[in-house]
Protein backbone atom coordinates (compact mmCIF):
# COMPACT_ATOMS: atom_id res chain seq x y z
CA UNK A 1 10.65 -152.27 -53.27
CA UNK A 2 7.63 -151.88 -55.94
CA UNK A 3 9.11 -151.11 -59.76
CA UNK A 4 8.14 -149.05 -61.28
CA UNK A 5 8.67 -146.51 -58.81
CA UNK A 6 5.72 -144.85 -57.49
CA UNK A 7 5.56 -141.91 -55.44
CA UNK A 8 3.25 -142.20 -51.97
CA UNK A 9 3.33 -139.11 -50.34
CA UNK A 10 -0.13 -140.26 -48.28
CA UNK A 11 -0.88 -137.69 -45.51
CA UNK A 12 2.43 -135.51 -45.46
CA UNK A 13 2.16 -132.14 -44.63
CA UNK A 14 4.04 -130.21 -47.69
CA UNK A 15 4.89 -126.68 -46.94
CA UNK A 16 5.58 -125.57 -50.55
CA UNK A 17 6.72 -121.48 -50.41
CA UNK A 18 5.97 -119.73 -53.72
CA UNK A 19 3.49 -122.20 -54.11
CA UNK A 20 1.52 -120.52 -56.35
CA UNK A 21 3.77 -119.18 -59.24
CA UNK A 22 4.15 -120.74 -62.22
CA UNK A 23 6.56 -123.33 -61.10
CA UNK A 24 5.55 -123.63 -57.56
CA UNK A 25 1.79 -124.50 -59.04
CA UNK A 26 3.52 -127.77 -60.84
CA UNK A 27 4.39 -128.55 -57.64
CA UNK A 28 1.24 -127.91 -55.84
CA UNK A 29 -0.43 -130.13 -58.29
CA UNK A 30 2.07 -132.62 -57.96
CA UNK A 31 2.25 -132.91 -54.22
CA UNK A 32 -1.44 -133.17 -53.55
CA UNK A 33 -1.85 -135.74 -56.42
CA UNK A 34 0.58 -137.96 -54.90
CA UNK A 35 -1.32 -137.76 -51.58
CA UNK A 36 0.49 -135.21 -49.85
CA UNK A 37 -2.22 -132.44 -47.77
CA UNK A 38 -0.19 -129.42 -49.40
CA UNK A 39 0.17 -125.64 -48.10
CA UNK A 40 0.52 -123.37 -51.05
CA UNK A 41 2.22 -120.16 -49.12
CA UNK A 42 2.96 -116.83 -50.82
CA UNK A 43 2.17 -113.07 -50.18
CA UNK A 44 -0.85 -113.03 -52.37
CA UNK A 45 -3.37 -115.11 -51.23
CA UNK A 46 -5.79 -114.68 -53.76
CA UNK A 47 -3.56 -116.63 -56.03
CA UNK A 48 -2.85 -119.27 -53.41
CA UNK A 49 -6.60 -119.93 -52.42
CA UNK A 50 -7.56 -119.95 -55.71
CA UNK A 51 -4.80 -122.61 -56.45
CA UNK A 52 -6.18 -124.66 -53.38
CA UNK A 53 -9.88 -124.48 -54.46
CA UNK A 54 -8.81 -126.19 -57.91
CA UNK A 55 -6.65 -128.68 -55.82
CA UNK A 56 -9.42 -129.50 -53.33
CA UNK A 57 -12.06 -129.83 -55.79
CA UNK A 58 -10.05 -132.48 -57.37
CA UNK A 59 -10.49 -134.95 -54.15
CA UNK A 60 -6.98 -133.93 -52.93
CA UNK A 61 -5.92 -131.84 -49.98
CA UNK A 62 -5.12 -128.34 -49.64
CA UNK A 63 -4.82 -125.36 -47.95
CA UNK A 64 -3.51 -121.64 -48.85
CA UNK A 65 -1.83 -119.54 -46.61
CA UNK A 66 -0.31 -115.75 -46.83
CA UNK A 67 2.94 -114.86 -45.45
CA UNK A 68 6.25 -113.53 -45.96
CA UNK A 69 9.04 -115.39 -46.41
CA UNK A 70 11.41 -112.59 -44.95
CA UNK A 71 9.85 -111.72 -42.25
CA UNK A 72 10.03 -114.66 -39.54
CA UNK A 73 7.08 -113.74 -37.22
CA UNK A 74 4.96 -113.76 -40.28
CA UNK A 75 6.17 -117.47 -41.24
CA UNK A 76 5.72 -118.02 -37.48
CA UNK A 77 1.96 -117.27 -37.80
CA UNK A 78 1.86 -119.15 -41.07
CA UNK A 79 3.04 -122.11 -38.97
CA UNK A 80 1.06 -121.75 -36.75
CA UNK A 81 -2.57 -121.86 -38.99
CA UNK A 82 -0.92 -124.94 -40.41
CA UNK A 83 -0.16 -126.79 -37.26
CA UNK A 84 -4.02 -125.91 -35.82
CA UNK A 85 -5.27 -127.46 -39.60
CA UNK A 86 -3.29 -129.80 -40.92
CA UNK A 87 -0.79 -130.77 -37.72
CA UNK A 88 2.80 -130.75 -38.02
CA UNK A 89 4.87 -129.93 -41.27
CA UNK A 90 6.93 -133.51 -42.74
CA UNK A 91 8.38 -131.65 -45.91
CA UNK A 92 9.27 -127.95 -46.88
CA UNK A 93 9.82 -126.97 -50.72
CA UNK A 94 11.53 -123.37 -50.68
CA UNK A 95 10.37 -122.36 -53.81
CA UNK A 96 9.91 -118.46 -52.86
CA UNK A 97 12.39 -116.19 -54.96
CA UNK A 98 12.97 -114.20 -57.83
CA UNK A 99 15.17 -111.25 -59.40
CA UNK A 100 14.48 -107.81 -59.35
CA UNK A 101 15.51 -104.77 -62.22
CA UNK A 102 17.55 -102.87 -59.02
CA UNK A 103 19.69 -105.89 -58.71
CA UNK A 104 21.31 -105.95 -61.92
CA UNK A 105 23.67 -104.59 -64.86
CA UNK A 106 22.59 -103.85 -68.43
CA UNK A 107 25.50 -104.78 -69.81
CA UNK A 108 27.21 -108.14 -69.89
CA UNK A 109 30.40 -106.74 -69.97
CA UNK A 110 31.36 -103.14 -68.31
CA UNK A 111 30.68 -100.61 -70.64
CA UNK A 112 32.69 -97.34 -69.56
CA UNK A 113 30.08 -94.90 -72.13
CA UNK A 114 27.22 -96.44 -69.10
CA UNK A 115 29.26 -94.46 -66.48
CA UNK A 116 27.97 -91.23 -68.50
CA UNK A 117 24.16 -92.56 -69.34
CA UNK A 118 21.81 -91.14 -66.65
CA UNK A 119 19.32 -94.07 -65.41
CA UNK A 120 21.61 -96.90 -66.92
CA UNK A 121 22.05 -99.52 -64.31
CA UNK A 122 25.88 -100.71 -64.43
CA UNK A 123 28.26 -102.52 -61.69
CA UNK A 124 29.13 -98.91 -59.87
CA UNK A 125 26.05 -97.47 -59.26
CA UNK A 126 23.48 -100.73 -58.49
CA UNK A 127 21.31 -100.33 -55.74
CA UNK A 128 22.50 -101.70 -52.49
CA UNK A 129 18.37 -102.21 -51.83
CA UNK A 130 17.26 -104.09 -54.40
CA UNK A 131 20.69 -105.80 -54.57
CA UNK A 132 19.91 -107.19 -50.96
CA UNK A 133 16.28 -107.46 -51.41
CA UNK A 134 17.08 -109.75 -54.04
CA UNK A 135 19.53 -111.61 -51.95
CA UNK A 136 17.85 -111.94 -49.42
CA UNK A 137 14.56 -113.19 -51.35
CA UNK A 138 16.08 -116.09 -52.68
CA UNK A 139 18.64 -116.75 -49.20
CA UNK A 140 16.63 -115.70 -46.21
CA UNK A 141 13.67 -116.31 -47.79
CA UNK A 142 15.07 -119.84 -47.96
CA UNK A 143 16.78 -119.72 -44.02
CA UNK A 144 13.67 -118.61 -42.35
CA UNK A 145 11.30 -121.24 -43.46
CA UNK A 146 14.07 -123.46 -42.57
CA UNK A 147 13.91 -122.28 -39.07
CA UNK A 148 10.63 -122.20 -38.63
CA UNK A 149 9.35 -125.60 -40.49
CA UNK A 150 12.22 -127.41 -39.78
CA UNK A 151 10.96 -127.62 -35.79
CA UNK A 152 8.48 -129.65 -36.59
CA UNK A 153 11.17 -132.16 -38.55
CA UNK A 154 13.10 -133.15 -35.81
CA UNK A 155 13.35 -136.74 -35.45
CA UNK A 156 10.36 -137.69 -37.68
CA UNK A 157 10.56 -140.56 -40.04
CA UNK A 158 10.37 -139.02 -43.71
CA UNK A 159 11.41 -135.46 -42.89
CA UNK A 160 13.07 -133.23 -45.31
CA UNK A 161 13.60 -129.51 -46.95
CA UNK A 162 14.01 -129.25 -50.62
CA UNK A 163 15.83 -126.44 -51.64
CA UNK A 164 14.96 -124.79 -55.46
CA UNK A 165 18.41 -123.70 -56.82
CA UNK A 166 19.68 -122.69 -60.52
CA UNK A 167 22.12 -122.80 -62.89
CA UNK A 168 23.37 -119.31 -62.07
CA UNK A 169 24.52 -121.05 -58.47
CA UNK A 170 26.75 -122.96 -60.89
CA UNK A 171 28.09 -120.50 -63.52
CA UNK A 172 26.75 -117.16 -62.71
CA UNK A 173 25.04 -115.50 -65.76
CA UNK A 174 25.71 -112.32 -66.73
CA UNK A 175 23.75 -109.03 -65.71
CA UNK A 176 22.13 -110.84 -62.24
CA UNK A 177 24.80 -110.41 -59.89
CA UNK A 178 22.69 -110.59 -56.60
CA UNK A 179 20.44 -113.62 -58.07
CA UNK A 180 23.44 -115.66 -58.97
CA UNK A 181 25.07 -114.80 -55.90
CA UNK A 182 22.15 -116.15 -53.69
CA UNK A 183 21.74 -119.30 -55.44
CA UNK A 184 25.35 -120.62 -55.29
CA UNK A 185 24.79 -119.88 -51.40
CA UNK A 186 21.61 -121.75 -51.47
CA UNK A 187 23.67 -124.98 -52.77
CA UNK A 188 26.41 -123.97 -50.40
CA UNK A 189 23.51 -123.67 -47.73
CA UNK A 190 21.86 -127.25 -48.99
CA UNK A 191 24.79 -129.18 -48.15
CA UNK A 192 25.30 -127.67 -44.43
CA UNK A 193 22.10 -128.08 -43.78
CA UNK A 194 22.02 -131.93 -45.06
CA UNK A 195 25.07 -132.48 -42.84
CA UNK A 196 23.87 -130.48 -39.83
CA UNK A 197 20.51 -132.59 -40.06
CA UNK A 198 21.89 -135.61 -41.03
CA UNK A 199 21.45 -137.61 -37.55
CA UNK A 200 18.30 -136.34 -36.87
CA UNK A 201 16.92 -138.19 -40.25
CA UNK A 202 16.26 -134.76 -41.90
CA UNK A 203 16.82 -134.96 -45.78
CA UNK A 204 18.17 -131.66 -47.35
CA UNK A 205 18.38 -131.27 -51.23
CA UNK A 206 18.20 -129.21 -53.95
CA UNK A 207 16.91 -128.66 -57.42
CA UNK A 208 18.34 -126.27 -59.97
CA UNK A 209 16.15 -125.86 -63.04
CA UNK A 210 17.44 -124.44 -66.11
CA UNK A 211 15.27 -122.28 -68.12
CA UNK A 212 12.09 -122.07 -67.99
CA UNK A 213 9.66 -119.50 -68.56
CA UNK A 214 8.66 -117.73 -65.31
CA UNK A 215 6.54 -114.99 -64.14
CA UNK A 216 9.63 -113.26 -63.28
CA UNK A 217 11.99 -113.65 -66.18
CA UNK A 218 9.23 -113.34 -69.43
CA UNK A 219 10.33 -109.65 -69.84
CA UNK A 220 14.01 -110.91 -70.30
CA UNK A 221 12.93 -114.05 -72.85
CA UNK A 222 10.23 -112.17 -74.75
CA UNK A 223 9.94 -109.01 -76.65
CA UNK A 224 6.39 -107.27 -76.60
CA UNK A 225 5.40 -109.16 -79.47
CA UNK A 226 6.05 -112.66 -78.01
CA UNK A 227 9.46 -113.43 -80.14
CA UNK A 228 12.51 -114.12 -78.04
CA UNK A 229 14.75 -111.66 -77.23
CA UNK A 230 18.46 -111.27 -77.52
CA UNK A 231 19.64 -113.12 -74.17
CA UNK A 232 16.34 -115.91 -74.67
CA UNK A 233 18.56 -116.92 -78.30
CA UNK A 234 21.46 -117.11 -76.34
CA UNK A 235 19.63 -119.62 -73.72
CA UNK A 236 18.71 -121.58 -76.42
CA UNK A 237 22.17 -122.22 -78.07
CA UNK A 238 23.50 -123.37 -74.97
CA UNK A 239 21.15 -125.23 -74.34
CA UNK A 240 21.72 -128.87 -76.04
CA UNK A 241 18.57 -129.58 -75.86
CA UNK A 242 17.49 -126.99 -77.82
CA UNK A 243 14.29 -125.42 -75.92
CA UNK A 244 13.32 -123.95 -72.86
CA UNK A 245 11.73 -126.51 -69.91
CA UNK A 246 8.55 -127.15 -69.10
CA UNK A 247 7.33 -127.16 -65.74
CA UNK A 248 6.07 -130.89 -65.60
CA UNK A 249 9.26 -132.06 -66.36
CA UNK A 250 10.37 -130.72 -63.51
CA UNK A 251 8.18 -133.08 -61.31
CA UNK A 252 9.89 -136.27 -61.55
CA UNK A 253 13.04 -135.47 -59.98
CA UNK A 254 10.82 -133.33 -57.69
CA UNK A 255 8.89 -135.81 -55.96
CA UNK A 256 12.10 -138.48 -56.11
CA UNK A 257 13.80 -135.91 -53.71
CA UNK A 258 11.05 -135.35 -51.18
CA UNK A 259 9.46 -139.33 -50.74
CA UNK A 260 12.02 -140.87 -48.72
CA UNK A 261 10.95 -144.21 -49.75
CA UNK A 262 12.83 -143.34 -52.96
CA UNK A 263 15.52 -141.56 -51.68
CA UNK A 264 15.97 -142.32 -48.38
CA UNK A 265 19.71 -142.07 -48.54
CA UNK A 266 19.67 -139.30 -51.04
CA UNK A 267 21.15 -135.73 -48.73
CA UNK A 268 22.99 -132.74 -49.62
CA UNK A 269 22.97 -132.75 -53.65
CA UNK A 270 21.23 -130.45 -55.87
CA UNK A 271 20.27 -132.10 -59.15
CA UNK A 272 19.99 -129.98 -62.23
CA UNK A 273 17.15 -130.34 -64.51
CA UNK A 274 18.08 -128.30 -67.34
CA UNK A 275 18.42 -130.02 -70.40
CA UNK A 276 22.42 -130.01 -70.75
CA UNK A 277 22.68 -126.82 -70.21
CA UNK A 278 24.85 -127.20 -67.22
CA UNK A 279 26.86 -129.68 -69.30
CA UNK A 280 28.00 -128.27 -72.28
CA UNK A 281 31.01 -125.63 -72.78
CA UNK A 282 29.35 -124.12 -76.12
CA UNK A 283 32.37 -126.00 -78.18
């Protein structure tokens, strides 16, 4: 065992879904830095090749790749352009997901005067679409990868699927019914998986960030004028620490997860990183 710990993730093949989002490009970075030949996939790819050109003109290894995490013949192809360049996947990082307006209330509590509001979203009349688009985003968008990566894991020394959870799977937070709903089954999910796995020396974990400022949740931190909004105050107070994350810090516990000569006996947990939010009661 070397100390300090160092992270040696020398020729893995790293599957990283969402790869290019704000997040999921910490992550990119990360994984190719530590040695790791890295497969940024998301719908645009654009953003993903352009991601992989930066990576790749740093000396490390990378390749972008668009698909849908929903639709399983589409990750099938994706699989299969990775197999012909890079070979077989060692390590998949579901980072695909996200929230959508549909998919949630305006209220924290239920307001009976929204009942009479034309256009207000409330509990009674959410869409059943976006509700399930959003479900199944941050769920099947997780399952399907699974499947399809997960193949190539079977048996193979240093194999495992990293999970990206939240605190909503926790506590759910108000107004994001569907969001919260598919990230307590992605721990839920985690912890089959690591058992079903567990003799075939496939790793599953998870990590659940707290807040951090996304592509997908700036409208709900920020007003137009860059201050922070009602619900981003709120964050804040519960937060111990004080402030919202930064995606770097994220990284540690990232790449402790995935290189199994850290964690080699390290299955089925999901880790927050979330500066005490998780922890504290707000007394």
């Amino acid at each position: 065992m070397n100390y300090p710990l160092t992270f040696d993730l020398k020729d893995k093949v790293i599957v990283i879904t969402g790869g290019a989002g704000v997040l999921g490009t910490a992550f990119s970075k990360a994984c190719a830095q530590a040695g790791g030949k890295v497969v940024i996939l998301g719908r645009s790819l654009d953003k993903a090749q352009k991601l992989a050109d930066e990576i790749c003109a740093n000396g490390k290894k990378a390749m972008a790749v668009s698909a849908d995490v929903l639709s399983k013949e589409s990750i099938l192809e994706a699989h299969a352009k990775i197999r012909q360049t890079f070979g077989s996947v060692d390590i998949l990082i579901n980072g695909a997901g996200g929230n959508d307006p549909k998919a949630t209330t305006k209220d924290e509590y239920f307001n009976r005067d929204a009942l009479n509001i034309e256009g207000q979203n409330h509990f009674f009349n959410m869409d059943l679409e976006g509700f399930n688009y959003v479900f199944g985003l941050n769920f099947t968008g997780t399952l399907i990868p699974s499947q399809v990566f997960g193949m190539d894991m079977i048996d193979k020394e240093g194999a495992c699927i990293l999970n990206i959870s939240s605190m909503s799977a926790f506590n759910p937070l108000t107004k994001i019914p569907a969001y919260s709903a598919a990230k307590a089954a992605i721990n839920n999910f985690t912890q089959w998986m690591a058992v079903h796995f567990a003799k075939q020396g496939i790793r599953v974990n998870a990590l659940a960030p707290g807040f951090f400022a996304t592509e997908q949740n700036r409208a709900l931190l920020f007003k137009p004028d860059g201050s922070l909004s009602e619900r981003a105050h709120k964050i804040i107070e519960g937060t111990p620490m004080g402030r919202f994350g930064q995606p770097n810090e994220l990284i540690g516990t990232l790449l402790w997860l995935i290189d199994s000569n850290q964690s080699k006996f390290v299955t089925g947990v999901v880790i927050p990183v979330d500066g005490g939010f998780y922890s504290y009661s707000g007394v």
